[in-house]
N, C-alpha and C. Protein backbone atom coordinates (compact mmCIF):
# COMPACT_ATOMS: atom_id res chain seq x y z
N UNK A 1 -4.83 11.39 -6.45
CA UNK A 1 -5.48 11.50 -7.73
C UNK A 1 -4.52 11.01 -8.80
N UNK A 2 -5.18 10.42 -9.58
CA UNK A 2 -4.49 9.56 -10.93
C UNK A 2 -4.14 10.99 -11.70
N UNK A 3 -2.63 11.32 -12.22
CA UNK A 3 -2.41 12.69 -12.68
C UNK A 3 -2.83 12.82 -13.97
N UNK A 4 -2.87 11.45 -14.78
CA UNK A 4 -3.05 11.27 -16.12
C UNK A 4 -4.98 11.87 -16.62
N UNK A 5 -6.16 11.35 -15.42
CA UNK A 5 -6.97 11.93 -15.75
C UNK A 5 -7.08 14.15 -15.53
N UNK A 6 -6.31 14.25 -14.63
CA UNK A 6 -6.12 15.44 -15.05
C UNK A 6 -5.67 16.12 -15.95
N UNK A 7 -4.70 15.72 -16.27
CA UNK A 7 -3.83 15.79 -17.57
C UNK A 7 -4.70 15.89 -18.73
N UNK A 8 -5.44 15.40 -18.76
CA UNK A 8 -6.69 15.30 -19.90
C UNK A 8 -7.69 15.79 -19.46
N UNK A 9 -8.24 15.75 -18.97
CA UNK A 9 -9.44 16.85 -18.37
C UNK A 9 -9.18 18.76 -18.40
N UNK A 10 -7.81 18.91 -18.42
CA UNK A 10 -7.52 20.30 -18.14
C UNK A 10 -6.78 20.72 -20.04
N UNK A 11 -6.84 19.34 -20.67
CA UNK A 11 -6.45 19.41 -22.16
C UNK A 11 -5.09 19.51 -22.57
N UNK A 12 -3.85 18.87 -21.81
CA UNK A 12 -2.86 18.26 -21.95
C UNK A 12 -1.61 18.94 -21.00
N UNK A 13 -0.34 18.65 -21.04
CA UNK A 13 0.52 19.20 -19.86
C UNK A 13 0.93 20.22 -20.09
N UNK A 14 0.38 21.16 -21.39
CA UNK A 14 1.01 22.56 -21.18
C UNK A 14 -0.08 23.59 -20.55
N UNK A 15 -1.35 22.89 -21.09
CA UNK A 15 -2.45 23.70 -20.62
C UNK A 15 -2.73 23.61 -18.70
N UNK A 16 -1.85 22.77 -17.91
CA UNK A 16 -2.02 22.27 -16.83
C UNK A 16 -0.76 22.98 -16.48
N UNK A 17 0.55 23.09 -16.90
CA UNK A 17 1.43 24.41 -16.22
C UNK A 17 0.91 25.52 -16.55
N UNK A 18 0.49 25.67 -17.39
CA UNK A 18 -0.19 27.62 -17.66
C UNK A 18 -1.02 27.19 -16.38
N UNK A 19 -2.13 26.51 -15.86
CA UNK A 19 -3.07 26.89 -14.71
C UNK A 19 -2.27 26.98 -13.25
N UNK A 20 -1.26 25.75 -14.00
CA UNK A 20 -0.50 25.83 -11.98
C UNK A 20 0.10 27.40 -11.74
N UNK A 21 0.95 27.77 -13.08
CA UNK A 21 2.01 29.19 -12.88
C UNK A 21 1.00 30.45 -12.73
N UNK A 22 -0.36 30.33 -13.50
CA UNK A 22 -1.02 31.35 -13.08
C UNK A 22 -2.43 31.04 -11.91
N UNK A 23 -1.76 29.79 -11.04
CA UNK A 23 -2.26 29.70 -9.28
C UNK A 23 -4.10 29.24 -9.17
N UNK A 24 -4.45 28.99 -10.99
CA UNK A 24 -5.83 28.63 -10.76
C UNK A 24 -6.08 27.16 -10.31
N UNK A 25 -7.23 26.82 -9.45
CA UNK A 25 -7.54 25.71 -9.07
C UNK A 25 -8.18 25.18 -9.80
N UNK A 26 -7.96 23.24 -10.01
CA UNK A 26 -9.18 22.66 -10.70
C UNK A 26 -9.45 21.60 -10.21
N UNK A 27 -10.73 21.52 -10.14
CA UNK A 27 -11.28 20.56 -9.33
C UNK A 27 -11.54 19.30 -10.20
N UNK A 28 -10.83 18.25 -10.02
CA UNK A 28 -10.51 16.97 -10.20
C UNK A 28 -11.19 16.32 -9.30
N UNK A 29 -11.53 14.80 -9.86
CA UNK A 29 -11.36 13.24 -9.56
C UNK A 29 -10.95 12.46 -10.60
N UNK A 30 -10.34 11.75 -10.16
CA UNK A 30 -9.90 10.41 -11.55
C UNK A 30 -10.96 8.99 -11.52
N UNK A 31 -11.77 9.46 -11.35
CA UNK A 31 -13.26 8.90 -11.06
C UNK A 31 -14.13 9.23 -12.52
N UNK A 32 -13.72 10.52 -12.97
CA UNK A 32 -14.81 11.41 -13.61
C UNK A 32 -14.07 12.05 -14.63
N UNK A 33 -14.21 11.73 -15.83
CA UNK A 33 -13.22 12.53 -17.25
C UNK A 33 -14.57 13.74 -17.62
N UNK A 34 -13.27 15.14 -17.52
CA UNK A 34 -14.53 15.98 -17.86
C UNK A 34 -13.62 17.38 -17.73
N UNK A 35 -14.43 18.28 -17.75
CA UNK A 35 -14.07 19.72 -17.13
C UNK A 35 -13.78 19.81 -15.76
N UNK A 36 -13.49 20.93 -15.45
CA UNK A 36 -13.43 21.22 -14.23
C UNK A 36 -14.74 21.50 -13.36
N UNK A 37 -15.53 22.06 -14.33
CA UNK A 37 -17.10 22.65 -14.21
C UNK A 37 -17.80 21.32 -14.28
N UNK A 38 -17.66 20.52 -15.20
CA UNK A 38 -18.56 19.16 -15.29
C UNK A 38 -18.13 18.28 -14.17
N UNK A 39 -17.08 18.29 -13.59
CA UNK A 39 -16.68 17.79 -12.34
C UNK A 39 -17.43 17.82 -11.28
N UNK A 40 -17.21 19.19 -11.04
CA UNK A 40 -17.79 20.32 -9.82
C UNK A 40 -19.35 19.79 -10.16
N UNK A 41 -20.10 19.64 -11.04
CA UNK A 41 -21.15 19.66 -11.17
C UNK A 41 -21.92 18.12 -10.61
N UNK A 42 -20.89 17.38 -11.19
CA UNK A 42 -21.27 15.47 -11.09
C UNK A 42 -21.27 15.58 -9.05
N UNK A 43 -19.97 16.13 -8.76
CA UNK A 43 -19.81 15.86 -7.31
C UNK A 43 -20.77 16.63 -6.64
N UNK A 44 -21.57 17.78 -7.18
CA UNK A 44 -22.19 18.28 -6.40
C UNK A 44 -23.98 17.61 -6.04
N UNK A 45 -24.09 17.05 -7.14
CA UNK A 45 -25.14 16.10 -7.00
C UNK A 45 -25.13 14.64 -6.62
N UNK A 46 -24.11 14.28 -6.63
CA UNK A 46 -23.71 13.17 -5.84
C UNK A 46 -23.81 13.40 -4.46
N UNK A 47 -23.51 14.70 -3.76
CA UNK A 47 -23.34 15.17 -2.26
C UNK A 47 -25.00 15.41 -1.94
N UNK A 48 -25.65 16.29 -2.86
CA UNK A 48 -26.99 16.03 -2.77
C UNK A 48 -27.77 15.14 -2.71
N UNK A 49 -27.46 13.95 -3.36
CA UNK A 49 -28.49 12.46 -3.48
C UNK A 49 -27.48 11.95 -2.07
N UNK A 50 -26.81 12.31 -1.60
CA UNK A 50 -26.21 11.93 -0.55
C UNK A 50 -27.03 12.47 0.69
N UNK A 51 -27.08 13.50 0.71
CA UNK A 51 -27.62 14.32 2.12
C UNK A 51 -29.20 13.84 1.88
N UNK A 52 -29.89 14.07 0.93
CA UNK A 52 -31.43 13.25 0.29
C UNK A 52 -31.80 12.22 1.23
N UNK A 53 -30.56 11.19 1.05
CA UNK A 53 -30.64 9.89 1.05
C UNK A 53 -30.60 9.56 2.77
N UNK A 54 -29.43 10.25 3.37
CA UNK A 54 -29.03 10.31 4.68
C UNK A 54 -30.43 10.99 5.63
N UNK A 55 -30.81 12.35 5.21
CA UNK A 55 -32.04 13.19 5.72
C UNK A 55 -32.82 12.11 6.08
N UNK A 56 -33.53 10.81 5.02
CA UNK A 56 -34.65 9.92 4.48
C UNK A 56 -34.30 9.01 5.83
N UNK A 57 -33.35 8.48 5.65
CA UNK A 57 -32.67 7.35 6.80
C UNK A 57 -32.79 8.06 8.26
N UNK A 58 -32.42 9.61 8.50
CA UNK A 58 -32.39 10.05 9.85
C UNK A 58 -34.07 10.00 10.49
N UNK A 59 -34.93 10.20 9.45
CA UNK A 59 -36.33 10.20 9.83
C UNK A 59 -37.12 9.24 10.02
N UNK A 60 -36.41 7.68 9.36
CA UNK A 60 -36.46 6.75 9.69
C UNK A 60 -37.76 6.39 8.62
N UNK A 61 -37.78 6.88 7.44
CA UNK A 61 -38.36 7.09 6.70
C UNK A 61 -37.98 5.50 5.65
N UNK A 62 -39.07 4.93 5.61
CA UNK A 62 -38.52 3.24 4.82
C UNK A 62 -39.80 3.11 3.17
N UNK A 63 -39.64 1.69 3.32
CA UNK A 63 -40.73 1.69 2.01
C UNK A 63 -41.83 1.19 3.15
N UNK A 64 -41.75 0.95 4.04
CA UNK A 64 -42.98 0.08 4.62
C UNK A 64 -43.77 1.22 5.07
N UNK A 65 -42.70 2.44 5.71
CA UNK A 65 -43.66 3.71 5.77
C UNK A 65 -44.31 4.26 4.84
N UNK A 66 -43.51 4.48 3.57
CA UNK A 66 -44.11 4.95 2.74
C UNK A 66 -45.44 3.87 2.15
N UNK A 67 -45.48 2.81 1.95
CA UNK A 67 -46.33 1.96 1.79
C UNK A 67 -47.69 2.58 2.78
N UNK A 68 -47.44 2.59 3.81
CA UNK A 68 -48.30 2.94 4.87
C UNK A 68 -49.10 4.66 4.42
N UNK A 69 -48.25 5.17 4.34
CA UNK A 69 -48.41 6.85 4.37
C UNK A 69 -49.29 7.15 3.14
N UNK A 70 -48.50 6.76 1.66
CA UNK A 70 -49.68 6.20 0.63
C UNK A 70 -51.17 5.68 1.05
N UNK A 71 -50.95 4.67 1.17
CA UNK A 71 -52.48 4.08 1.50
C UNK A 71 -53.23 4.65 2.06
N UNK A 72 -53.04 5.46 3.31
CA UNK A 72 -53.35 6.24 4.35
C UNK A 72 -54.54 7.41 3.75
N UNK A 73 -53.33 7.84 2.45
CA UNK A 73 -54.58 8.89 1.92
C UNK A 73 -54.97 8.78 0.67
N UNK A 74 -54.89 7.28 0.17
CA UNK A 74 -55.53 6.95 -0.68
C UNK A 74 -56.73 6.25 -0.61
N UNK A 75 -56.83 5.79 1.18
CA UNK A 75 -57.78 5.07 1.50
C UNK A 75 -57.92 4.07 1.18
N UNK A 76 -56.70 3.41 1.06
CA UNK A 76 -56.62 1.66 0.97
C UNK A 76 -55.56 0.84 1.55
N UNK A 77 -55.78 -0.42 1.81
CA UNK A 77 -55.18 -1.06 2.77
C UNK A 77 -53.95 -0.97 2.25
N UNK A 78 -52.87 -1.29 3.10
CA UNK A 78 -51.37 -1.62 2.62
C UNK A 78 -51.12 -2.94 1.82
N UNK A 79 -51.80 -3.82 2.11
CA UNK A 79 -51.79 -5.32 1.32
C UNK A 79 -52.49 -5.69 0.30
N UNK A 80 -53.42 -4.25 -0.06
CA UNK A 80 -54.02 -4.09 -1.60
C UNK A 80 -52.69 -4.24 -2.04
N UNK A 81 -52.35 -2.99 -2.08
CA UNK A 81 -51.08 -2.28 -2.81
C UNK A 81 -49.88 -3.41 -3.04
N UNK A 82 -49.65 -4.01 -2.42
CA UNK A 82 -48.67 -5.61 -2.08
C UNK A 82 -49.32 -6.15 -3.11
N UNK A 83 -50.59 -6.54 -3.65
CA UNK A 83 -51.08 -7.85 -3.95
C UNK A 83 -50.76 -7.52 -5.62
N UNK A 84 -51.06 -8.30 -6.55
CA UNK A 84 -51.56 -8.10 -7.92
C UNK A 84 -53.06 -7.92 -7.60
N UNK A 85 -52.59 -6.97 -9.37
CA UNK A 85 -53.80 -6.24 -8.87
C UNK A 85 -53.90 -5.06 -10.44
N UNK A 86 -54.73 -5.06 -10.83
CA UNK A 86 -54.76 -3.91 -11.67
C UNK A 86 -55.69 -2.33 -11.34
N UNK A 87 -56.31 -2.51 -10.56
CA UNK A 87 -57.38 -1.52 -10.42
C UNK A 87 -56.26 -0.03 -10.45
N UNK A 88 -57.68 1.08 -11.08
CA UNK A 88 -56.56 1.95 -11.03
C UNK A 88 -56.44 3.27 -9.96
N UNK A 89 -56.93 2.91 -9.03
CA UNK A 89 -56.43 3.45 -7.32
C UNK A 89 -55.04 2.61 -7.10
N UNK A 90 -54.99 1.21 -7.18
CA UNK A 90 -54.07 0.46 -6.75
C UNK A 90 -52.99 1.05 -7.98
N UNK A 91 -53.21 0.87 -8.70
CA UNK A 91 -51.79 1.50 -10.21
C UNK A 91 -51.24 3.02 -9.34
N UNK A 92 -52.27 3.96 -8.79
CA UNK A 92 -51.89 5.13 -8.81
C UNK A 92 -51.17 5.11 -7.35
N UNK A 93 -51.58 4.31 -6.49
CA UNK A 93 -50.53 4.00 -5.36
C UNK A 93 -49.50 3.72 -5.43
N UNK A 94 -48.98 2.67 -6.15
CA UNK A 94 -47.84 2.03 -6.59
C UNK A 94 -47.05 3.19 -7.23
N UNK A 95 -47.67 3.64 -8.16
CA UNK A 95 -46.66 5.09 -8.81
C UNK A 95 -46.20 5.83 -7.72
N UNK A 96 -46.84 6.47 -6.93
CA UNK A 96 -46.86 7.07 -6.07
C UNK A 96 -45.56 6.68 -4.91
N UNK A 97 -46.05 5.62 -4.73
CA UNK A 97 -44.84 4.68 -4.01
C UNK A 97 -43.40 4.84 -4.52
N UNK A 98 -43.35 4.38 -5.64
CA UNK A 98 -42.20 4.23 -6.38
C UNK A 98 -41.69 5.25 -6.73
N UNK A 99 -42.38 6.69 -6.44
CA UNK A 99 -41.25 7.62 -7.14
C UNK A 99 -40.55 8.09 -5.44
N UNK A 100 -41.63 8.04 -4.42
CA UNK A 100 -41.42 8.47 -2.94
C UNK A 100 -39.91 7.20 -2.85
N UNK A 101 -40.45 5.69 -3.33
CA UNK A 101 -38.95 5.35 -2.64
C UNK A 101 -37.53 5.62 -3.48
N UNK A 102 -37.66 5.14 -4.60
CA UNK A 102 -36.61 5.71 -5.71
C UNK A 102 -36.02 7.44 -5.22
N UNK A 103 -37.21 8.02 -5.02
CA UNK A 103 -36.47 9.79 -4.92
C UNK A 103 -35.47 9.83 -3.94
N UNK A 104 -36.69 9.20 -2.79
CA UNK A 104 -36.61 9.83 -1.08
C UNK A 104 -36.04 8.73 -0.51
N UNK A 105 -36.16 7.50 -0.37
CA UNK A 105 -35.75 6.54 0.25
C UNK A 105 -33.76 6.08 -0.62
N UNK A 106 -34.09 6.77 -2.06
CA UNK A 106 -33.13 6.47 -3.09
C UNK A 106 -32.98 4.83 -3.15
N UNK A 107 -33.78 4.02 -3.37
CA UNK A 107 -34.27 2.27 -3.09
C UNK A 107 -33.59 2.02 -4.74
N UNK A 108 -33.22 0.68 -4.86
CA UNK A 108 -33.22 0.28 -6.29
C UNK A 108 -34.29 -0.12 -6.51
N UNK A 109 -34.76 -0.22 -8.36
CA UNK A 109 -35.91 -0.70 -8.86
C UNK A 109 -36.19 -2.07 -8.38
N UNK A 110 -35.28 -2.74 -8.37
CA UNK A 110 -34.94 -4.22 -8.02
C UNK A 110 -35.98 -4.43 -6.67
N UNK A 111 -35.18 -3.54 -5.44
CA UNK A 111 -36.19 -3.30 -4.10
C UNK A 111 -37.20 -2.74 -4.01
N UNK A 112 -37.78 -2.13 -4.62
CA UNK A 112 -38.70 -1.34 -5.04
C UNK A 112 -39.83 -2.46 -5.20
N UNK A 113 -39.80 -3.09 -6.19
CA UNK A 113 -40.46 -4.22 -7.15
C UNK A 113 -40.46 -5.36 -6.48
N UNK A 114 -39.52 -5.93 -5.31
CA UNK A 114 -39.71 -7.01 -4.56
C UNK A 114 -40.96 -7.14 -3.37
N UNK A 115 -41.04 -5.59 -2.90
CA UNK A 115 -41.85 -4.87 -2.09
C UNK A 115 -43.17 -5.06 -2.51
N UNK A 116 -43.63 -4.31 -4.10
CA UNK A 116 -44.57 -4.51 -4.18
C UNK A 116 -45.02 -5.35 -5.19
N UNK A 117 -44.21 -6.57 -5.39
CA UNK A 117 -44.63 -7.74 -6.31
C UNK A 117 -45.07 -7.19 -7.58
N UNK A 118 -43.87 -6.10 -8.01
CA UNK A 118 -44.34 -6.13 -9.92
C UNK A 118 -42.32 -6.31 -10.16
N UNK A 119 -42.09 -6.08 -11.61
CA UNK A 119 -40.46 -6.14 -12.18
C UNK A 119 -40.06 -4.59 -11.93
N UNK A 120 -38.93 -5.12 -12.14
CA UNK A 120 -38.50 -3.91 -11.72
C UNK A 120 -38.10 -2.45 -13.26
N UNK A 121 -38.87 -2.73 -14.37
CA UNK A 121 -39.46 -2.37 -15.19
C UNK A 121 -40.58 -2.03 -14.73
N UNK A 122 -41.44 -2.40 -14.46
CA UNK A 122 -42.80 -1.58 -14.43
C UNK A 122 -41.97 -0.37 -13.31
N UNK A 123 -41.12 -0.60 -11.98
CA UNK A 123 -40.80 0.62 -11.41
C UNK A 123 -40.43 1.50 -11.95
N UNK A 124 -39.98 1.02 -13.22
CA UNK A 124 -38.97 1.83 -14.05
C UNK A 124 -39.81 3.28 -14.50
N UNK A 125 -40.75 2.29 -15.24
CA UNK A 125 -42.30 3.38 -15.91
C UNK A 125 -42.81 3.89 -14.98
N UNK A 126 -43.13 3.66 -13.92
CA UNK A 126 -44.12 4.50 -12.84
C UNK A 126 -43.28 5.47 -11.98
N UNK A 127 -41.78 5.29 -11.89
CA UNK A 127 -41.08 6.61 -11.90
C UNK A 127 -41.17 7.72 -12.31
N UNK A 128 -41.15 7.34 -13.78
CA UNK A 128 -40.70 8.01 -15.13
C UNK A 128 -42.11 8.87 -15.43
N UNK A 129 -43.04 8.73 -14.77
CA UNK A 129 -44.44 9.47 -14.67
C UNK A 129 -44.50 10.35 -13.85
């Protein structure tokens, strides 16, 4: 660990011997300027969108499934949903899609939007719903 972001994170080198002499721990990266608590907090959701992400992959869980699984009980083909298209069964699939791969799959908008032929702005909005 870079000592200098600790050094500042714990609020300079006297406040960092008072913690060493009285044996408290602080949880650092020099990745992340912050508290000790805002630290602990960033890494702990990072480990979460981690295990999320890993769980998604062990189940073998993709966008083509989810593409599939959508349609399935929306009652429309998978290559609606692919095509342009405005209807609004097809809009509410696509949302649907996009928050399942963004959450669960953790996909970029970029991949997301190549998949189903819109920008990766519109993924942006149909997340964000």
């Amino acid at each position: 660990m870079e000592k200098g972001s600790l050094i500042r994170s714990v609020g300079g080198w006297s406040a960092l011997k008072d913690l060493r002499e009285s044996n408290t721990r602080v949880i650092s990266d020099e990745r992340i300027l912050g508290s000790s608590e805002f630290t602990e907090s960033v890494l702990k959701k990072a480990n979460e969108a981690y295990e999320r992400r890993t769980a998604t992959m062990v189940k073998g869980i993709d966008i083509d499934k989810i593409i599939l699984t959508v349609s399935g009980h929306l009652a429309l083909e998978a290559d609606q949903i692919i095509r342009k298209g405005r209807k609004r069964s097809i809009a509410l699939a696509r949302s649907v899609i996009c928050a399942m791969a963004f959450d669960r799959a953790m996909l970029s908008n970029t991949d997301i939007a190549r998949k189903l032929n819109i920008t990766p702005s519109a993924v942006s909005r149909l997340v964000a719903h």
